[in-house]
Protein backbone atom coordinates (compact mmCIF):
# COMPACT_ATOMS: atom_id res chain seq x y z
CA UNK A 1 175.73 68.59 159.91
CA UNK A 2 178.79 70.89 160.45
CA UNK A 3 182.35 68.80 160.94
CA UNK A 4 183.93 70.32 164.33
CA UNK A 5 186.50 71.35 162.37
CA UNK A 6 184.07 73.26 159.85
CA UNK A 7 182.41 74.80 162.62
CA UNK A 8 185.63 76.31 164.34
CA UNK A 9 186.61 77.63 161.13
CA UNK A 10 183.28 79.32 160.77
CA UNK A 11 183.29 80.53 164.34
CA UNK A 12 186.90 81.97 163.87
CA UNK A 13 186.38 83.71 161.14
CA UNK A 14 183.24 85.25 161.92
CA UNK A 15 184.71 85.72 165.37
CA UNK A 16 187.59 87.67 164.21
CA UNK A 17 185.27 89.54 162.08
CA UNK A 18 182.71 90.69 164.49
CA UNK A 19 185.74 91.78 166.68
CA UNK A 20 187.08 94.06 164.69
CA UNK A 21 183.80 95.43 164.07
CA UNK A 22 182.61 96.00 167.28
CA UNK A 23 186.76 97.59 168.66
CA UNK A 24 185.70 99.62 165.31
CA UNK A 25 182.58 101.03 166.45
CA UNK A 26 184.17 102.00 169.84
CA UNK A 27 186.90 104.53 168.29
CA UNK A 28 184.52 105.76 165.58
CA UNK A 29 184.55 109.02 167.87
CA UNK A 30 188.11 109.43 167.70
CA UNK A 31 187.76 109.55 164.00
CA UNK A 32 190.06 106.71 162.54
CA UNK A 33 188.93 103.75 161.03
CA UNK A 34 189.94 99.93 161.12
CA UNK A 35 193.03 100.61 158.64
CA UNK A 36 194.04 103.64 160.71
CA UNK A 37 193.75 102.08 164.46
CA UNK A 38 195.45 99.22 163.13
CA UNK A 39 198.46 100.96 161.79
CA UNK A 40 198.83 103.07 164.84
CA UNK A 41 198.72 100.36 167.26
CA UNK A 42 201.53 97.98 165.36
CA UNK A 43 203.90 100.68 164.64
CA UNK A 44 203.18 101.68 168.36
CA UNK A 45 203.96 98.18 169.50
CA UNK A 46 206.96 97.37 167.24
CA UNK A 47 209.87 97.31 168.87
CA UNK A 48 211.97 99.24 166.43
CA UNK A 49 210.65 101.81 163.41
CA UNK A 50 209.22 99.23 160.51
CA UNK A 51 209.14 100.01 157.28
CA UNK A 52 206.14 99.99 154.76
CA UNK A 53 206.59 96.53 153.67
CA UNK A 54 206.65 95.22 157.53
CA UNK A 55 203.65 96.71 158.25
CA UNK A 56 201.87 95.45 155.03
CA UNK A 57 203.33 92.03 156.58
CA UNK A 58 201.63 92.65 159.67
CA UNK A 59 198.41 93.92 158.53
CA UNK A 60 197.97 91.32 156.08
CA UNK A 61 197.65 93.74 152.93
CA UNK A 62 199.14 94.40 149.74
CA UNK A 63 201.76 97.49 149.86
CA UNK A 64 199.46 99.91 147.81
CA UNK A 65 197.43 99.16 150.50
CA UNK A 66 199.42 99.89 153.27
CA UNK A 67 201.19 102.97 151.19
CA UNK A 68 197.30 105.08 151.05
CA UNK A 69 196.75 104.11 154.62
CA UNK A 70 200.47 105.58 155.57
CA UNK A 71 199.56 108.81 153.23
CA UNK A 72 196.16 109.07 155.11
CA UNK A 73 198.05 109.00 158.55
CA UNK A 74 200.54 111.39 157.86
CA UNK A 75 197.58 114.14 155.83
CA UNK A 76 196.24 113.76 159.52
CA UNK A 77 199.84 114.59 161.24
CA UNK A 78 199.81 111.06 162.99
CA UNK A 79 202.92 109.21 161.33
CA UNK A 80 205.87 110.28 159.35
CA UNK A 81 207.94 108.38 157.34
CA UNK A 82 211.84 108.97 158.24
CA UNK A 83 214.81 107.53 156.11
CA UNK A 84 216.57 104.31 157.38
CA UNK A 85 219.92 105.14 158.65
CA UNK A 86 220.92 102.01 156.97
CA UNK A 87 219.38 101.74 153.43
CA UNK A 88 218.76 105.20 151.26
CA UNK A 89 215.91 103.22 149.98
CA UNK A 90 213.96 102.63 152.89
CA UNK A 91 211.28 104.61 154.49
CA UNK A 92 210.43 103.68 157.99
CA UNK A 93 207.54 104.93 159.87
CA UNK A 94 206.96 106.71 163.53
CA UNK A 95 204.36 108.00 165.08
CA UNK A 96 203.97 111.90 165.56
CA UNK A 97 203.60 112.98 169.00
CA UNK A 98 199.83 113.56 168.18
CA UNK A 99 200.08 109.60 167.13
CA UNK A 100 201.19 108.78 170.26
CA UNK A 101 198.29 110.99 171.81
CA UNK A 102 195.78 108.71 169.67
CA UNK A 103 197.44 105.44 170.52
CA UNK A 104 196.96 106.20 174.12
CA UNK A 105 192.91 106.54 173.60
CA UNK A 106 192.52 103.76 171.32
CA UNK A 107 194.84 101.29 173.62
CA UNK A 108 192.45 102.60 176.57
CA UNK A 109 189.51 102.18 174.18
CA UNK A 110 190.49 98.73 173.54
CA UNK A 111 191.82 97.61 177.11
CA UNK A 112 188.06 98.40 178.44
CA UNK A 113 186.63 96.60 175.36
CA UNK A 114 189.05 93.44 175.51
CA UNK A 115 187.77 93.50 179.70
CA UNK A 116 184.28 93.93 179.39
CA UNK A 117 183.77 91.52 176.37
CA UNK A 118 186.36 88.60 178.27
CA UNK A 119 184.54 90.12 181.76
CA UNK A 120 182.14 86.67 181.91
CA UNK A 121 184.62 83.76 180.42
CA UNK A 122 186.36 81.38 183.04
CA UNK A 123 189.95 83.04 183.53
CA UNK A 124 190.82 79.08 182.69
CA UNK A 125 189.08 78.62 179.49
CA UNK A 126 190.38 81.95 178.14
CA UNK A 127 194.22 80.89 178.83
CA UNK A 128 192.99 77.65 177.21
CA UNK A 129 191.22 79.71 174.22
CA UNK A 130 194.49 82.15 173.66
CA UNK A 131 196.38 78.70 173.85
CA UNK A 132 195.05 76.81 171.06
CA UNK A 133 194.85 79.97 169.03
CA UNK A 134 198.46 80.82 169.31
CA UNK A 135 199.30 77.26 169.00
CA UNK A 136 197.43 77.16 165.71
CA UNK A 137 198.64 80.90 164.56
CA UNK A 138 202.40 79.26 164.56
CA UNK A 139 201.26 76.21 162.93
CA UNK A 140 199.75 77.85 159.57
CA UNK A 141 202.75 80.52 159.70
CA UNK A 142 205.31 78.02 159.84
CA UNK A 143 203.39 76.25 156.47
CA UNK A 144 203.22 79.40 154.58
């Protein structure tokens, strides 16, 4: 038998998982994958131009990683990569008006997703749910 602990690992992770899988399946018509939508929507929601490295942070992959995904975007005129006004070095990235354009559908894509998956779960026990997961989020980033 499963601890409770075990078991909410398990059910987070495949959670998480089957998530991103099903947002996935949603945009597939807009023709961006996981990598792509993701990208999009965190330099979209950043609150100032990041650069690689920040959004390697924020997806959670290695910068070679991020770097083909970047490439990818801006072959399909949906990022560019501008110099930092502050460090010759730097590259940061923005989205091309087209970007934008795609944001918009996938936000929309994923605003009717997020309400018709949450549609059926006590308004309570969500704001309990997004609780304990935030709560737990800033407890493993503050031990890393």
């Amino acid at each position: 038998m499963l601890s409770i602990e075990e078991r909410f690992s398990i059910a987070l992770h495949h959670t998480a998982r089957a998530w991103r899988l099903a947002l996935d399946a949603h945009l597939k018509y807009l023709g961006i994958g996981q990598a792509g939508w993701m990208a999009i929507s965190i330099v979209a929601k950043a609150s100032h131009p990041l650069s690689q490295k920040e959004l390697a942070n924020q997806l959670a992959v290695e910068g070679p990683t991020v770097v083909a995904t970047v490439d990818r975007l801006m072959r399909a005129g949906l990022m560019l990569r501008v110099p930092s006004e502050t460090d010759r070095r730097v590259k940061l990235l923005v989205l091309t008006d087209a970007g934008r354009a795609l944001y918009a559908k996938v936000r929309a894509e994923a605003d009717a997703f997020r309400t018709s998956t949450l549609s059926e779960i006590d308004r309570a026990t969500l704001q309990s749910a997004a609780e304990i997961l935030e709560a737990l989020r800033a407890r493993i980033e503050s031990a890393i």
